[in-house]
C-alpha atoms as a PDB file:
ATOM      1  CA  UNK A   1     -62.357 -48.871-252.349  1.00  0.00           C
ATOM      2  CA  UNK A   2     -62.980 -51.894-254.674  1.00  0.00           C
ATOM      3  CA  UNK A   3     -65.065 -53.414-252.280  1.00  0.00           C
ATOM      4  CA  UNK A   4     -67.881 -50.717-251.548  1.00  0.00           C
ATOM      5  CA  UNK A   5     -70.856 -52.155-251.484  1.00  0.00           C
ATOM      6  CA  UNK A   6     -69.600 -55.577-251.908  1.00  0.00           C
ATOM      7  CA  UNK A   7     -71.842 -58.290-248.841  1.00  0.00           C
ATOM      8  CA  UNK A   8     -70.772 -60.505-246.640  1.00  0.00           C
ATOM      9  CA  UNK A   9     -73.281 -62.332-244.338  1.00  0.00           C
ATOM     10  CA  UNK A  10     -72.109 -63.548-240.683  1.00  0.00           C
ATOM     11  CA  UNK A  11     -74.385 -66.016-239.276  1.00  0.00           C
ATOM     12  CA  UNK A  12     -75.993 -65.221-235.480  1.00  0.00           C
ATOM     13  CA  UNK A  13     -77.275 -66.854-232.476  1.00  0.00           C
ATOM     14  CA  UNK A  14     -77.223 -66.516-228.990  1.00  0.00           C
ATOM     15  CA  UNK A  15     -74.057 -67.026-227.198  1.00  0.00           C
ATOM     16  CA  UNK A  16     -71.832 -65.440-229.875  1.00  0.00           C
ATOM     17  CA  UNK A  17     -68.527 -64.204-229.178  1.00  0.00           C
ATOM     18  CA  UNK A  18     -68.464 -60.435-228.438  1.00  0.00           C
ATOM     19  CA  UNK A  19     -64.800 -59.686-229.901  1.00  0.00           C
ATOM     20  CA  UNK A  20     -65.102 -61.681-232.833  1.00  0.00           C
ATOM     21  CA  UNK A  21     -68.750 -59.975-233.825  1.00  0.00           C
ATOM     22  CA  UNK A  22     -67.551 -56.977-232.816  1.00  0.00           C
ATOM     23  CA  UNK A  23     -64.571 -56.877-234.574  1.00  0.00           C
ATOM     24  CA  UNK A  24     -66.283 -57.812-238.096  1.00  0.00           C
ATOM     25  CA  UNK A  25     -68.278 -54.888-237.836  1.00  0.00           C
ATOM     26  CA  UNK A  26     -65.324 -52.499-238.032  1.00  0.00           C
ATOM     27  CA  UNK A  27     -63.312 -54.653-239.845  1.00  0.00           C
ATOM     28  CA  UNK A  28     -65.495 -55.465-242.606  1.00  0.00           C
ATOM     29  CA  UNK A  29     -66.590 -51.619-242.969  1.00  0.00           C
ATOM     30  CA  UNK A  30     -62.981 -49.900-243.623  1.00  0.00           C
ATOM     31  CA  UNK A  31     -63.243 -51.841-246.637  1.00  0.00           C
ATOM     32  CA  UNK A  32     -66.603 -50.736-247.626  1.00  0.00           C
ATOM     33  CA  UNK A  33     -68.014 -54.174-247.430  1.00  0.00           C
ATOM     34  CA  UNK A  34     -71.805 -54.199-246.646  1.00  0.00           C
ATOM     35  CA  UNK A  35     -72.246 -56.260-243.360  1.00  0.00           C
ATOM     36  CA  UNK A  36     -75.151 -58.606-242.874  1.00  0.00           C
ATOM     37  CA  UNK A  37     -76.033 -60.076-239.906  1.00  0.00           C
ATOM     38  CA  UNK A  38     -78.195 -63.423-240.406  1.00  0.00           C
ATOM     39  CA  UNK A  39     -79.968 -65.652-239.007  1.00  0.00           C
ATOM     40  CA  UNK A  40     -83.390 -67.777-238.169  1.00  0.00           C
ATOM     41  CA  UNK A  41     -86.316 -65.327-236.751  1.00  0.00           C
ATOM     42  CA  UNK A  42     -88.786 -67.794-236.019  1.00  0.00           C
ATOM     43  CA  UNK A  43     -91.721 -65.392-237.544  1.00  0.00           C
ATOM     44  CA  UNK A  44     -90.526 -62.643-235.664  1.00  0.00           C
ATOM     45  CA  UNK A  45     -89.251 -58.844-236.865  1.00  0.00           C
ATOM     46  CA  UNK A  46     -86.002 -59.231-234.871  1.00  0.00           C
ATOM     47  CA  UNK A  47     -84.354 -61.207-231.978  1.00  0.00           C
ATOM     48  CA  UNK A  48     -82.411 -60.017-229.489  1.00  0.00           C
ATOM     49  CA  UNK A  49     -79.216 -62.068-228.749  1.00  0.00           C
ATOM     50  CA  UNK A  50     -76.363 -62.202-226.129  1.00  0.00           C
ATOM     51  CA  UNK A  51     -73.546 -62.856-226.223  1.00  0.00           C
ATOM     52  CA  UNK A  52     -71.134 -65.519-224.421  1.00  0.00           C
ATOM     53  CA  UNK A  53     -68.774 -63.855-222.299  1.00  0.00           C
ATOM     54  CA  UNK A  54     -70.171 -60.492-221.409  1.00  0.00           C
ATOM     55  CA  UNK A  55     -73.797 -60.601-222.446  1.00  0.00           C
ATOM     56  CA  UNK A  56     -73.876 -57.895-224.724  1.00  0.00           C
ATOM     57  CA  UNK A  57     -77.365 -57.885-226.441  1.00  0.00           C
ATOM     58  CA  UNK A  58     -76.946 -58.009-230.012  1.00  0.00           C
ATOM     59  CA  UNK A  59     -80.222 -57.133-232.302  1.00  0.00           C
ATOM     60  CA  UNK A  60     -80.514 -59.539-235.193  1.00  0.00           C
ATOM     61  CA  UNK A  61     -83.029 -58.155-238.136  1.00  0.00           C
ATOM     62  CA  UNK A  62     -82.657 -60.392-240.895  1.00  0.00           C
ATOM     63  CA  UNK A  63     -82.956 -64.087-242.051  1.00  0.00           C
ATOM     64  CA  UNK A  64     -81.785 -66.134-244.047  1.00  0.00           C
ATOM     65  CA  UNK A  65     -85.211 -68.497-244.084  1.00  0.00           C
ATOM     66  CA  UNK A  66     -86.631 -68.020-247.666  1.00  0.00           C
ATOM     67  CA  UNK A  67     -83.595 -66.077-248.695  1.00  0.00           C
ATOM     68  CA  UNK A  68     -84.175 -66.782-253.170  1.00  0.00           C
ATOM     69  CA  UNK A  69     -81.136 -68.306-255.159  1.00  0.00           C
ATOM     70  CA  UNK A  70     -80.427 -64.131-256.462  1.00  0.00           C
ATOM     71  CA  UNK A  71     -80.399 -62.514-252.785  1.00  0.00           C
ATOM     72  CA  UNK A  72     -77.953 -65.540-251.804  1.00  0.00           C
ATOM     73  CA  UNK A  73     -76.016 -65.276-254.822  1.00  0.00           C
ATOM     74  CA  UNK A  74     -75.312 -61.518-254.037  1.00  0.00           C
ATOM     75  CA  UNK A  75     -73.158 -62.179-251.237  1.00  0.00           C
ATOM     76  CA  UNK A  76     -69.526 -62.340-251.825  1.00  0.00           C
ATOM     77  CA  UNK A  77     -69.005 -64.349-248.179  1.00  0.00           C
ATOM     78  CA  UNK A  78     -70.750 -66.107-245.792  1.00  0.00           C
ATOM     79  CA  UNK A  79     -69.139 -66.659-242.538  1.00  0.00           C
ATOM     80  CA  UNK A  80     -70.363 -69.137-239.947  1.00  0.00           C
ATOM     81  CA  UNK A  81     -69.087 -67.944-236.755  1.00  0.00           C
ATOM     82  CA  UNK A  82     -67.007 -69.536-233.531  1.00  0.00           C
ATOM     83  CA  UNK A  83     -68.696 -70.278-230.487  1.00  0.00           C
ATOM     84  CA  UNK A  84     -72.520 -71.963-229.584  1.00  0.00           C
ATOM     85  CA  UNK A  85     -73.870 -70.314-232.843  1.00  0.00           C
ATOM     86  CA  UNK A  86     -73.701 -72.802-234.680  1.00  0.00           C
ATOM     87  CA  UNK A  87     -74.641 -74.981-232.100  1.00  0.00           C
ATOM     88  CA  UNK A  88     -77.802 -73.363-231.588  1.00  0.00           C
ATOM     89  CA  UNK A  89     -78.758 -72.954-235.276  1.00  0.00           C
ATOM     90  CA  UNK A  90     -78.209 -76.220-236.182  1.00  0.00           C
ATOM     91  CA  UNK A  91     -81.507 -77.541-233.791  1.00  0.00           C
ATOM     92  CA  UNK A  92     -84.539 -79.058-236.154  1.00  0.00           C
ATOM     93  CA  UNK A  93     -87.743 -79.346-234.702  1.00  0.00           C
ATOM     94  CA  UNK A  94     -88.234 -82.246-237.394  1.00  0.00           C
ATOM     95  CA  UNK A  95     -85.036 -85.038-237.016  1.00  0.00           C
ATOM     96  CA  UNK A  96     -86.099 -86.299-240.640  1.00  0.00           C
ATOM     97  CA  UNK A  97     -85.178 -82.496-241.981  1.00  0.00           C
ATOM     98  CA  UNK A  98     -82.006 -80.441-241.874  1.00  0.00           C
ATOM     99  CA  UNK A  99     -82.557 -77.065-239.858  1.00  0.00           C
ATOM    100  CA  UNK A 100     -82.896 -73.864-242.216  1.00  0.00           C
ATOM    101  CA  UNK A 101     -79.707 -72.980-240.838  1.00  0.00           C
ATOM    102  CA  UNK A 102     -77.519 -76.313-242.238  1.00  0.00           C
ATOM    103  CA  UNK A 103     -79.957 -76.214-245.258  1.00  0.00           C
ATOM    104  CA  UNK A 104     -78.723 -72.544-246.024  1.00  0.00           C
ATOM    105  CA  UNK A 105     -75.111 -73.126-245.858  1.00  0.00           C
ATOM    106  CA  UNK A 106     -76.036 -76.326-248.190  1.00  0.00           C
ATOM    107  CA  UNK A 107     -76.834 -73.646-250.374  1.00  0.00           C
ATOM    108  CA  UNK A 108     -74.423 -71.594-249.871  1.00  0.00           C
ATOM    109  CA  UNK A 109     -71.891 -74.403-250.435  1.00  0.00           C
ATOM    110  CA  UNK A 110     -73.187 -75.048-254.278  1.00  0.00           C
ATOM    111  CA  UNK A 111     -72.242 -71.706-254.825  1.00  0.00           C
ATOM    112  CA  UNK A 112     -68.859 -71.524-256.094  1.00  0.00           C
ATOM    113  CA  UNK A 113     -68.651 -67.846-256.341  1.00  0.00           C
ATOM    114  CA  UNK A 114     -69.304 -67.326-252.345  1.00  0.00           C
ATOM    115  CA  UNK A 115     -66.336 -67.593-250.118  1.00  0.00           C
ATOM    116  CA  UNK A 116     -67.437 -70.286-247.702  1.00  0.00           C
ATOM    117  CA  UNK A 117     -66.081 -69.191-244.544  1.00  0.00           C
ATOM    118  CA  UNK A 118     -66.111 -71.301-241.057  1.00  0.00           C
ATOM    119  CA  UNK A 119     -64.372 -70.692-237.719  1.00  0.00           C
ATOM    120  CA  UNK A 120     -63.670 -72.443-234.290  1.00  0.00           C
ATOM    121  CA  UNK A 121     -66.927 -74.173-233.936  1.00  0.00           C
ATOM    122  CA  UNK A 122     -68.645 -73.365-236.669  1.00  0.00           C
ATOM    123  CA  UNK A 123     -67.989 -76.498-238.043  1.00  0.00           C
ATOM    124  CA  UNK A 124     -70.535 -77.332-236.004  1.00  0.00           C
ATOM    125  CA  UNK A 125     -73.451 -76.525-238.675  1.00  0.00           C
ATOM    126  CA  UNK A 126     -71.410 -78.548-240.603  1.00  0.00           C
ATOM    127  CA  UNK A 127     -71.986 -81.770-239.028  1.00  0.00           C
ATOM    128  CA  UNK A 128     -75.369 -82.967-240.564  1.00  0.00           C
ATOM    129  CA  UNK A 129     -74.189 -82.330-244.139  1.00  0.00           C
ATOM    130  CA  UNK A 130     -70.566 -84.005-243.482  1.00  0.00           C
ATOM    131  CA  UNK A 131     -70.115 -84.215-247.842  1.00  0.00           C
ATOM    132  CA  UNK A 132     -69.868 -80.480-247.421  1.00  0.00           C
ATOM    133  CA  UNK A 133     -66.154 -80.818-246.217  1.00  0.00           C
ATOM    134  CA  UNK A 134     -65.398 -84.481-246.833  1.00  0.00           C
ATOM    135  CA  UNK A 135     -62.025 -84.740-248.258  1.00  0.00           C
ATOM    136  CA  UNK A 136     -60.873 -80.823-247.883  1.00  0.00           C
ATOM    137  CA  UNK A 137     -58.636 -79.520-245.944  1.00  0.00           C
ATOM    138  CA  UNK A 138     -59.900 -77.559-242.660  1.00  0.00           C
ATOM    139  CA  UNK A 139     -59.249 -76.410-238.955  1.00  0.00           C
ATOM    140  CA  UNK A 140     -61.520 -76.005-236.537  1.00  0.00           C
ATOM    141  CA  UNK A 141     -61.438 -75.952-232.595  1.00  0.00           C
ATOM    142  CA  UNK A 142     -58.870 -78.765-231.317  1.00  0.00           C
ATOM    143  CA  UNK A 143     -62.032 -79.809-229.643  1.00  0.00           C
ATOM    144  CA  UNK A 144     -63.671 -81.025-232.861  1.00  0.00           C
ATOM    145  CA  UNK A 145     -60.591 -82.509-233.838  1.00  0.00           C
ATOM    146  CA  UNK A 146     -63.088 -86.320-233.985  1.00  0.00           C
ATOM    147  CA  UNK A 147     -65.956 -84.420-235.489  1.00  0.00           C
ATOM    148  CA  UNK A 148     -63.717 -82.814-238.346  1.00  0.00           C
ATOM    149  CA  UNK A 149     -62.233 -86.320-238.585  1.00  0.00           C
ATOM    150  CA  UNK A 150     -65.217 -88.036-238.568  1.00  0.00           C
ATOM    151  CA  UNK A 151     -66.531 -85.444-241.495  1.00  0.00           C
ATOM    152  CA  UNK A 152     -64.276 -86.697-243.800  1.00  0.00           C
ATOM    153  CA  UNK A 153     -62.118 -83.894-243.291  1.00  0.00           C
ATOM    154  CA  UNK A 154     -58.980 -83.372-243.579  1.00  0.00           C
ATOM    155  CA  UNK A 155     -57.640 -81.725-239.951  1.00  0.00           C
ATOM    156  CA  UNK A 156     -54.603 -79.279-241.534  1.00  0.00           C
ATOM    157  CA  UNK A 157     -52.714 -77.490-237.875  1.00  0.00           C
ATOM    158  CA  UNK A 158     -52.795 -74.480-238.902  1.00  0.00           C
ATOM    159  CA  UNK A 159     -54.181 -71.079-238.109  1.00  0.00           C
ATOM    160  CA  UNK A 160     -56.277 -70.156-240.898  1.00  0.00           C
ATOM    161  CA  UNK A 161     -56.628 -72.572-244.039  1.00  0.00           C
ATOM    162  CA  UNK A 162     -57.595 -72.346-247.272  1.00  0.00           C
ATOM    163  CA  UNK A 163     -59.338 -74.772-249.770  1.00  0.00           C
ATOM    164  CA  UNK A 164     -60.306 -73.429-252.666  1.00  0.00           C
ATOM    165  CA  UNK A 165     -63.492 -71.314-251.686  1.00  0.00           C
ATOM    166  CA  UNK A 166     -63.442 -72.856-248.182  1.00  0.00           C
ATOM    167  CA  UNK A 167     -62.035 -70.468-245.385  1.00  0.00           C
ATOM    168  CA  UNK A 168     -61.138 -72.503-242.053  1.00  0.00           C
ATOM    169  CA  UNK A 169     -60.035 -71.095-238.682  1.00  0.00           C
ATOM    170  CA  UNK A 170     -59.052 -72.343-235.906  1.00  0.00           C
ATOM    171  CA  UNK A 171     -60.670 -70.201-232.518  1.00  0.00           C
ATOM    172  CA  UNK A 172     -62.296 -67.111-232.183  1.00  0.00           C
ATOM    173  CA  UNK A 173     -59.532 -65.552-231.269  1.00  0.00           C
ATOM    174  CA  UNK A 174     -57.769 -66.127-235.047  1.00  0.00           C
ATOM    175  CA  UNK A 175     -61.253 -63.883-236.215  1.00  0.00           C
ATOM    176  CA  UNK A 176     -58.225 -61.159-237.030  1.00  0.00           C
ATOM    177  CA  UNK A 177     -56.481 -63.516-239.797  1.00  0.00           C
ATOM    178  CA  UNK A 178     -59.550 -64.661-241.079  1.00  0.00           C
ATOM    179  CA  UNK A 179     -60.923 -61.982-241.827  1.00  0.00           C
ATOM    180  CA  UNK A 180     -58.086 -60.538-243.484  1.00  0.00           C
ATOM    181  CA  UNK A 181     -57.939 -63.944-245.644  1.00  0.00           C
ATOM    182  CA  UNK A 182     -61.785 -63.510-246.919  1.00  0.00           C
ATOM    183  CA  UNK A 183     -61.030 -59.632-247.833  1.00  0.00           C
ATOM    184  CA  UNK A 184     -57.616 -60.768-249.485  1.00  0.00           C
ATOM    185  CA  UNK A 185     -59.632 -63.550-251.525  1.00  0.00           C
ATOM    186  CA  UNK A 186     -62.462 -60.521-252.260  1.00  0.00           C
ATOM    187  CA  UNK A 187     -59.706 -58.339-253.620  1.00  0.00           C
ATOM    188  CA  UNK A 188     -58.373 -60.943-255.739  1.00  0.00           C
ATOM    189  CA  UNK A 189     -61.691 -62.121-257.232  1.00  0.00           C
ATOM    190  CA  UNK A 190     -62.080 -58.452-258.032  1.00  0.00           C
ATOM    191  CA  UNK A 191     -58.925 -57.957-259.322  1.00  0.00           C
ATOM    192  CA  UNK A 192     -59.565 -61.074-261.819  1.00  0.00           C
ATOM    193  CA  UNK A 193     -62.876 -59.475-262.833  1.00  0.00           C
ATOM    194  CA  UNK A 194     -60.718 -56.283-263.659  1.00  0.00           C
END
């Protein structure tokens, strides 16, 4: 597989969405990509999350506080996934600073070689760094048809959208085409390297 060993890192909070978590895990493995789940530990070994429908606990182990430029720059995706995740990671306890969490994917975002991907309401962690987005083309949840609009962004009706190394989606439930659009743009950056 040309993708062994090759990481993506899914952002997590409490109130994810079981299928779509769940169904990265397989997903992402039967192409050999290494799966990493991410997110703020608060000085803590690991958290323990559930999730939104059915409450499945969900162990979370590492974070992406203090991540360095070379750890970040190994990742080949990060995906910020649909439901309150993003919601919940985007809380400060300072309102003069960004959260770690919006700060990361600020990070994330000047790296051209990562495949920014975002989902339902995801573009939720979005929100404090609107420039992030302004003037691309995205979908998100029909329910942050303002927000995206009030981003700067540019609201495209479709299921699963594509600018440049921005991957939009439009509910959990399109995690399916999504993901299959990040591994297809994996592939193909491999495939150029070849």
């Amino acid at each position: 597989m040309r993708l062994e060993g090759k990481k993506v890192g899914v952002l997590l909070e409490s109130d994810f969405y079981e299928e779509e978590i769940f169904y990265y895990k397989h997903r992402f493995a039967e192409e050999g990509i290494d799966l990493h789940f991410l997110t703020r530990l608060w000085g803590q070994p690991y958290l323990t999350f559930k999730g939104h429908e059915y409450h499945i606990p969900f162990e979370c182990h590492e974070s992406f506080e203090n991540m360095d430029d070379e750890t970040l720059r190994s990742f080949s995706a990060i995906i910020v996934p649909s439901a309150m995740v993003s919601d919940r990671l985007r809380y400060t306890e300072d309102i003069n600073k960004l959260a770690p969490a919006v700060e990361f994917i600020k990070r994330a975002f000047a790296e051209p070689d990562i495949i920014k991907g975002i989902i339902c309401h995801g573009m939720w962690l979005i929100s404090p760094v609107p420039e992030l987005v302004r003037g691309r083309r995205v979908v998100g949840h029909i329910n942050l048809l303002g927000d995206i609009r009030n981003m700067g962004a540019i609201y495209t009706d479709e299921d699963v959208v594509v600018d440049g190394d921005l991957v939009t989606a439009r509910t959990g439930g399109h995690c399916h085409l999504f993901a299959r659009k990040i591994i297809d743009m994996m592939y193909e950056k491999e495939s150029v390297k070849a």
